[in-house]
C-alpha atoms as a PDB file:
ATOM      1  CA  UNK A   1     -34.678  76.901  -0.276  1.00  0.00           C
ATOM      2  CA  UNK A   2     -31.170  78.528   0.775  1.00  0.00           C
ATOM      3  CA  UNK A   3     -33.146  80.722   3.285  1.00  0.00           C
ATOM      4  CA  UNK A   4     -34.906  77.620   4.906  1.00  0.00           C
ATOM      5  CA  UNK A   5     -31.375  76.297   5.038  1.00  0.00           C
ATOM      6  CA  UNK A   6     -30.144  79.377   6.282  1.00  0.00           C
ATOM      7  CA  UNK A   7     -32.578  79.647   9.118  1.00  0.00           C
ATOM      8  CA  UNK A   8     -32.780  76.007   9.645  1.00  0.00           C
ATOM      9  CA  UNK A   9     -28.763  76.157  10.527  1.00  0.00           C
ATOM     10  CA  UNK A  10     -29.400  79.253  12.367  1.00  0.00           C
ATOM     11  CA  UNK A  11     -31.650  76.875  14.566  1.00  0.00           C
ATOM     12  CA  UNK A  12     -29.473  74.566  14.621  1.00  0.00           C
ATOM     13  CA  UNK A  13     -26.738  77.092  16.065  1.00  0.00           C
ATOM     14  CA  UNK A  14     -29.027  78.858  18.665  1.00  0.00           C
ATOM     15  CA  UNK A  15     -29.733  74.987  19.960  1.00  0.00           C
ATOM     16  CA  UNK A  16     -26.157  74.395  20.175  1.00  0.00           C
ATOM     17  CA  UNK A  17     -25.541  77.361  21.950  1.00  0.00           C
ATOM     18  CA  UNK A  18     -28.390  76.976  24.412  1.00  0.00           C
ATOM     19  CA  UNK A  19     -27.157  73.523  25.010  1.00  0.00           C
ATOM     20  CA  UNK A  20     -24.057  74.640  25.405  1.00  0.00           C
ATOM     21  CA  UNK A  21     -25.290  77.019  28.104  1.00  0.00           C
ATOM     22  CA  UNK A  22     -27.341  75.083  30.113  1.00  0.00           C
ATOM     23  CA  UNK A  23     -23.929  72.629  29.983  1.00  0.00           C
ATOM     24  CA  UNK A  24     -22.407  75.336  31.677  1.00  0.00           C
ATOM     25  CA  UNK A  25     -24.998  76.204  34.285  1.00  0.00           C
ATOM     26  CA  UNK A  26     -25.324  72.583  34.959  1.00  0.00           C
ATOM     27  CA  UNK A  27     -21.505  72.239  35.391  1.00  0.00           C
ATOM     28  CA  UNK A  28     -21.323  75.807  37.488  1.00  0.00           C
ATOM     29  CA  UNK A  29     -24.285  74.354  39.600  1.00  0.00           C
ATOM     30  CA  UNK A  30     -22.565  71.017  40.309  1.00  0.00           C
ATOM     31  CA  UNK A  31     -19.094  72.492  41.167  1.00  0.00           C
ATOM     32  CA  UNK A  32     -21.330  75.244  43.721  1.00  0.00           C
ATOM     33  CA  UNK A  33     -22.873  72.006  45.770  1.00  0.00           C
ATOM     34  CA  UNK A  34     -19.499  69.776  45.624  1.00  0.00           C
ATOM     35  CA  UNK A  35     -17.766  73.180  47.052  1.00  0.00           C
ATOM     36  CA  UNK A  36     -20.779  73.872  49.722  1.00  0.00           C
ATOM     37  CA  UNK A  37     -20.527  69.847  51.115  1.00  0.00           C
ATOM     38  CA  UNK A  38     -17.010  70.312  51.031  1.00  0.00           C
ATOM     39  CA  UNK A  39     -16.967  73.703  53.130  1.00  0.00           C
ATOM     40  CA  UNK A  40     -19.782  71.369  55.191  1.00  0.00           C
ATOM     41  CA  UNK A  41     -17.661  68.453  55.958  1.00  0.00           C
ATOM     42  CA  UNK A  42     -14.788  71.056  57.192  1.00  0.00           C
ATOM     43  CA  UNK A  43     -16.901  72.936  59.132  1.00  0.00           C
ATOM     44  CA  UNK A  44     -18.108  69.721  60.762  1.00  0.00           C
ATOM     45  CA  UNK A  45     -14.905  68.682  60.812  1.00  0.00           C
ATOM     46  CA  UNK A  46     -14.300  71.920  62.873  1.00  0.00           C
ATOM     47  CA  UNK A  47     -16.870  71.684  65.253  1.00  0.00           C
ATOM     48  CA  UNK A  48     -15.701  68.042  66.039  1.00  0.00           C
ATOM     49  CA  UNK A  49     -12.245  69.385  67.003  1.00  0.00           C
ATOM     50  CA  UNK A  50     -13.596  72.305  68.775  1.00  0.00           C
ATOM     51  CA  UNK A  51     -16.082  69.759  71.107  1.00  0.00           C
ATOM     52  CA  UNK A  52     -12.897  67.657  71.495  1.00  0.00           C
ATOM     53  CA  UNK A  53     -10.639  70.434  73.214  1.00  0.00           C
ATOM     54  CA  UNK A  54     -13.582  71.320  75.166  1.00  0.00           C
ATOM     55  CA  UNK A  55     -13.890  68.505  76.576  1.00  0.00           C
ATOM     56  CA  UNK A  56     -10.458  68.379  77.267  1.00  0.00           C
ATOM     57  CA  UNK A  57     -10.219  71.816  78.920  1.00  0.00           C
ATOM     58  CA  UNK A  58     -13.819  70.911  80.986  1.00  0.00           C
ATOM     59  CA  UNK A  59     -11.781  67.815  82.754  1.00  0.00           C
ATOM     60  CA  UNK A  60      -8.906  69.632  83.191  1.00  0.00           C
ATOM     61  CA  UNK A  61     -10.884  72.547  85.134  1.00  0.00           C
ATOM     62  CA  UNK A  62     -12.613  69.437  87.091  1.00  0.00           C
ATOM     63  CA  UNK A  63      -9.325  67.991  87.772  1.00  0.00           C
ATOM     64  CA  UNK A  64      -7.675  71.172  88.655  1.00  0.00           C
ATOM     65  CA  UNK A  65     -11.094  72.740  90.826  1.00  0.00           C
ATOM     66  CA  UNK A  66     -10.351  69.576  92.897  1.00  0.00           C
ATOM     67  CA  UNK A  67      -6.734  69.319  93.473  1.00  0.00           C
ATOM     68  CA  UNK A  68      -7.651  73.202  94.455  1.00  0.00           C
ATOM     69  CA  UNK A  69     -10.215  72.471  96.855  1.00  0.00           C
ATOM     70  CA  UNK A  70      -8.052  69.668  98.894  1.00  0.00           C
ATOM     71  CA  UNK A  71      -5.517  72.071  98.779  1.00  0.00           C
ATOM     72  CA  UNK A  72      -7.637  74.460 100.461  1.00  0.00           C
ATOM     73  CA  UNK A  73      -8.723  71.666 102.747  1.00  0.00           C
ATOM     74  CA  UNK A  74      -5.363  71.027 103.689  1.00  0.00           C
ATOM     75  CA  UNK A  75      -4.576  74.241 104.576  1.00  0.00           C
ATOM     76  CA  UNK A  76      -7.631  74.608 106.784  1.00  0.00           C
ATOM     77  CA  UNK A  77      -6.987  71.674 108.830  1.00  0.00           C
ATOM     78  CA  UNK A  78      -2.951  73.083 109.235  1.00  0.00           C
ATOM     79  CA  UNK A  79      -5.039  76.392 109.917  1.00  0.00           C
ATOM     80  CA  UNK A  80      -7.140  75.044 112.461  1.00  0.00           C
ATOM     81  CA  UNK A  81      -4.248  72.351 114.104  1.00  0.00           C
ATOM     82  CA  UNK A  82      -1.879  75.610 114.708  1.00  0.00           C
ATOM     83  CA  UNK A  83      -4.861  77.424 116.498  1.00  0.00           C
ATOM     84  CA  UNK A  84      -6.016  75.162 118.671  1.00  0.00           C
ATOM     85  CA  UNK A  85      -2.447  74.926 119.794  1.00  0.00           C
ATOM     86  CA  UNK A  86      -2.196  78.474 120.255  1.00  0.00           C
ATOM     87  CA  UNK A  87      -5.033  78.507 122.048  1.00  0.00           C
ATOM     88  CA  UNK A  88      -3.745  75.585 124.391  1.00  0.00           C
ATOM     89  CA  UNK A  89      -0.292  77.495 125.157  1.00  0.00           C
ATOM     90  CA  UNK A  90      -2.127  80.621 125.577  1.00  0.00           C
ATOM     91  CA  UNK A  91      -4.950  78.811 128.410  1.00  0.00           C
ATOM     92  CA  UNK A  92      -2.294  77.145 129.881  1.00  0.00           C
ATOM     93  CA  UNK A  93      -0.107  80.683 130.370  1.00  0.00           C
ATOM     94  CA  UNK A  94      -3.154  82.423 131.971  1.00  0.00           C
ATOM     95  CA  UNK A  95      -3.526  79.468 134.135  1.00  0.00           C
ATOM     96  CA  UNK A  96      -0.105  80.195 135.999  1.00  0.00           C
END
Protein backbone atom coordinates (compact mmCIF):
# COMPACT_ATOMS: atom_id res chain seq x y z
CA UNK A 1 0.00 0.00 0.00
CA UNK A 2 2.97 2.59 0.75
CA UNK A 3 4.42 1.64 -2.72
CA UNK A 4 1.04 2.37 -4.55
CA UNK A 5 1.23 5.59 -2.60
CA UNK A 6 4.64 6.03 -3.43
CA UNK A 7 4.19 5.64 -7.13
CA UNK A 8 0.83 7.14 -7.15
CA UNK A 9 2.63 10.58 -5.78
CA UNK A 10 5.37 9.93 -8.10
CA UNK A 11 2.51 10.33 -10.79
CA UNK A 12 1.26 12.87 -9.34
CA UNK A 13 4.78 14.75 -9.47
CA UNK A 14 5.73 13.78 -13.11
CA UNK A 15 2.03 15.41 -14.00
CA UNK A 16 2.92 18.44 -12.20
CA UNK A 17 6.03 18.74 -13.78
CA UNK A 18 4.78 18.08 -17.30
CA UNK A 19 2.16 20.64 -16.64
CA UNK A 20 4.44 22.76 -15.49
CA UNK A 21 6.38 22.40 -18.74
CA UNK A 22 3.98 22.68 -21.23
CA UNK A 23 3.07 26.09 -18.95
CA UNK A 24 6.29 27.14 -19.95
CA UNK A 25 6.30 26.28 -23.63
CA UNK A 26 2.92 27.76 -23.84
CA UNK A 27 4.15 30.99 -22.12
CA UNK A 28 7.68 30.92 -24.30
CA UNK A 29 5.37 30.39 -27.42
CA UNK A 30 3.06 33.33 -26.62
CA UNK A 31 5.86 35.84 -25.71
CA UNK A 32 7.72 34.51 -29.43
CA UNK A 33 4.34 35.69 -31.48
CA UNK A 34 3.62 38.98 -29.25
CA UNK A 35 7.54 39.77 -30.02
CA UNK A 36 7.23 38.70 -33.95
CA UNK A 37 3.77 41.16 -34.39
CA UNK A 38 5.58 43.58 -32.52
CA UNK A 39 8.89 43.47 -34.75
CA UNK A 40 5.83 43.36 -37.62
CA UNK A 41 4.07 46.46 -36.71
CA UNK A 42 7.69 48.31 -36.60
CA UNK A 43 8.75 47.07 -39.61
CA UNK A 44 5.48 48.26 -41.14
CA UNK A 45 5.80 51.08 -39.34
CA UNK A 46 9.19 51.43 -41.21
CA UNK A 47 8.17 50.88 -44.52
CA UNK A 48 5.37 53.56 -44.03
CA UNK A 49 8.05 56.17 -43.20
CA UNK A 50 10.35 55.02 -45.82
CA UNK A 51 7.25 55.38 -48.72
CA UNK A 52 6.62 58.77 -47.04
CA UNK A 53 10.21 60.35 -47.69
CA UNK A 54 10.03 58.87 -51.01
CA UNK A 55 7.47 60.46 -51.94
CA UNK A 56 8.76 63.46 -50.68
CA UNK A 57 12.15 63.24 -52.43
CA UNK A 58 10.09 62.00 -55.94
CA UNK A 59 8.22 65.66 -55.88
CA UNK A 60 11.06 67.37 -54.98
CA UNK A 61 13.12 65.84 -58.08
CA UNK A 62 9.77 66.77 -60.18
CA UNK A 63 9.81 70.15 -58.79
CA UNK A 64 13.45 70.67 -59.12
CA UNK A 65 13.73 68.69 -62.97
CA UNK A 66 11.32 71.57 -63.85
CA UNK A 67 12.56 74.69 -62.37
CA UNK A 68 15.84 73.07 -64.25
CA UNK A 69 14.38 72.73 -67.50
CA UNK A 70 12.85 76.51 -67.65
CA UNK A 71 16.03 77.45 -66.56
CA UNK A 72 17.54 75.87 -69.44
CA UNK A 73 14.76 77.34 -71.52
CA UNK A 74 15.59 80.62 -70.43
CA UNK A 75 18.92 80.48 -71.22
CA UNK A 76 18.25 79.25 -74.74
CA UNK A 77 16.00 81.95 -75.68
CA UNK A 78 18.92 84.66 -74.08
CA UNK A 79 21.18 82.22 -76.24
CA UNK A 80 19.35 82.53 -79.28
CA UNK A 81 18.18 86.61 -78.73
CA UNK A 82 22.15 87.48 -78.45
CA UNK A 83 22.79 85.53 -81.79
CA UNK A 84 20.47 86.70 -83.89
CA UNK A 85 21.76 90.08 -82.90
CA UNK A 86 25.14 89.18 -83.67
CA UNK A 87 24.22 88.01 -86.68
CA UNK A 88 22.27 91.35 -87.52
CA UNK A 89 25.44 93.63 -86.61
CA UNK A 90 27.62 91.31 -88.39
CA UNK A 91 25.11 91.41 -91.99
CA UNK A 92 24.76 94.83 -91.57
CA UNK A 93 28.90 95.40 -91.33
CA UNK A 94 29.44 93.32 -94.54
CA UNK A 95 26.79 95.33 -96.11
CA UNK A 96 28.97 98.64 -95.96
Amino acid sequence: SASRMTMFNAGEETQTKLNKLSEDFNNFFGDLEEETAVRKKAEESRFVRVERELGRIEKAIAVETRRRIEAVKAVQVTFEDKLQVIQETFKAEIKK
